[in-house]
Protein backbone atom coordinates (compact mmCIF):
# COMPACT_ATOMS: atom_id res chain seq x y z
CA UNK A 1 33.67 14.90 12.98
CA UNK A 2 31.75 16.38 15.57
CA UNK A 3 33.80 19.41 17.52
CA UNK A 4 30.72 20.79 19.48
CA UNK A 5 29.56 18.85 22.81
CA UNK A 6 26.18 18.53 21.83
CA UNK A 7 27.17 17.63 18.51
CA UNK A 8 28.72 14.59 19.80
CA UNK A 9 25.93 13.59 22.23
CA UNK A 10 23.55 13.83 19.02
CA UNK A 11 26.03 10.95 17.44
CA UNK A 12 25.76 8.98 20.59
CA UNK A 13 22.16 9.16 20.64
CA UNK A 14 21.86 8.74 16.56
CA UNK A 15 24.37 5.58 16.85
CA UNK A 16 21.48 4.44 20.21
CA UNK A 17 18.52 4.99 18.01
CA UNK A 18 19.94 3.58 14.82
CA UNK A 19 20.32 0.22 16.83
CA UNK A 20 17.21 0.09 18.16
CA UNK A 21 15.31 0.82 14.90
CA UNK A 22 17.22 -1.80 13.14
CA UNK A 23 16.17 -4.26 15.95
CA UNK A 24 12.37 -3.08 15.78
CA UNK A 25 12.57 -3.22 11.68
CA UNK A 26 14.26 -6.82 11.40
CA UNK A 27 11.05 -7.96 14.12
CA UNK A 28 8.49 -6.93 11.95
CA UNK A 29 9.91 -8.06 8.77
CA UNK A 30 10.57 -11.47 10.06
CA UNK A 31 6.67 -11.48 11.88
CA UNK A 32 5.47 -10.80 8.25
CA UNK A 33 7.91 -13.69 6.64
CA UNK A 34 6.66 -16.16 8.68
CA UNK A 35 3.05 -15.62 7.91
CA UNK A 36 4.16 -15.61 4.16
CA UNK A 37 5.56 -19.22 5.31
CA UNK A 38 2.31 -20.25 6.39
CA UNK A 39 0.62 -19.15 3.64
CA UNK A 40 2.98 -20.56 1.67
CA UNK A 41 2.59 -24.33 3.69
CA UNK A 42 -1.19 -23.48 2.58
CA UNK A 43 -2.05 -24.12 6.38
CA UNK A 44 -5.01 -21.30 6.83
CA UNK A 45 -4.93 -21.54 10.98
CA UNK A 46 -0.99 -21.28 11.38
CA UNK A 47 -1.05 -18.41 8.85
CA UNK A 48 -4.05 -16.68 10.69
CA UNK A 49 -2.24 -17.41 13.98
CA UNK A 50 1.01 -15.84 12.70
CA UNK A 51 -0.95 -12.67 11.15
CA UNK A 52 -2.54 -12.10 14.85
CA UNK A 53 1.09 -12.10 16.30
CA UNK A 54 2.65 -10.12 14.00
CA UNK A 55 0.20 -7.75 13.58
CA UNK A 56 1.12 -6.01 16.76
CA UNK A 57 4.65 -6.10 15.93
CA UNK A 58 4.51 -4.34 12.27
CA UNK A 59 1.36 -1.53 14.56
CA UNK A 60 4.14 -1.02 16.81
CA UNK A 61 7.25 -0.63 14.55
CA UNK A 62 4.48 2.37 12.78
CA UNK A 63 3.96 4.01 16.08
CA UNK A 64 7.70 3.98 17.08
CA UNK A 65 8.50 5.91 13.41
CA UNK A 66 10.47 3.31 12.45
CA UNK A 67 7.62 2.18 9.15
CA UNK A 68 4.90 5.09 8.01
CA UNK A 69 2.01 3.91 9.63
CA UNK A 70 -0.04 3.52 6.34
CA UNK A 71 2.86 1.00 5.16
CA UNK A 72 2.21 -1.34 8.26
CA UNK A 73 -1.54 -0.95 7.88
CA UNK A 74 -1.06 -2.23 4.06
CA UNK A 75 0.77 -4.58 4.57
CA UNK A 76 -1.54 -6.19 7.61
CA UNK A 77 -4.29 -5.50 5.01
CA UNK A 78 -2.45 -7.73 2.38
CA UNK A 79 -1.88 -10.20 4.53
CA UNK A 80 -4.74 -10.65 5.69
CA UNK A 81 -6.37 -10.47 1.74
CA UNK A 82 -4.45 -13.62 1.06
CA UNK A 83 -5.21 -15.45 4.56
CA UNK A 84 -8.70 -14.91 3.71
CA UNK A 85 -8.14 -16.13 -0.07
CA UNK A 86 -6.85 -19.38 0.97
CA UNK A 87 -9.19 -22.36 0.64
């Protein structure tokens, strides 16, 4: 347990942050689910439409430190790979 004061404002803050991340990392992992989905449906414009919104959401979560930016940029990449793939 924390005994020093600013040892128990760094758990309130930790306990803040760790709430927030969670919220940022559950966005961008659904963003990238449903363009899976819509790859999945095999309907190229809804999955291309879903990439460019959730793009911006898996960029952000990388800038925040919440994903290594590399990780969101491969996995846009990937996305994107298979989008294009589709007949």
């Amino acid at each position: 347990m924390a005994n020093t004061k600013s040892a128990k404002k760094a758990t309130r803050q930790m306990v803040r942050r760790t709430e927030i991340n969670k919220n940022r990392r559950s966005t961008a992992k659904t963003a990238v689910r449903k363009v899976e989905e819509a790859i999945a449906s095999g309907n190229k414009d809804a999955a291309a439409a879903a990439l460019r919104s959730a793009q911006p959401s898996l960029v952000r979560t990388a800038q925040k430190g919440v994903m290594h930016p590399k990780t969101a940029s491969r996995k846009v990449s990937r996305l994107a790979q298979r989008i294009k793939a589709m007949a």
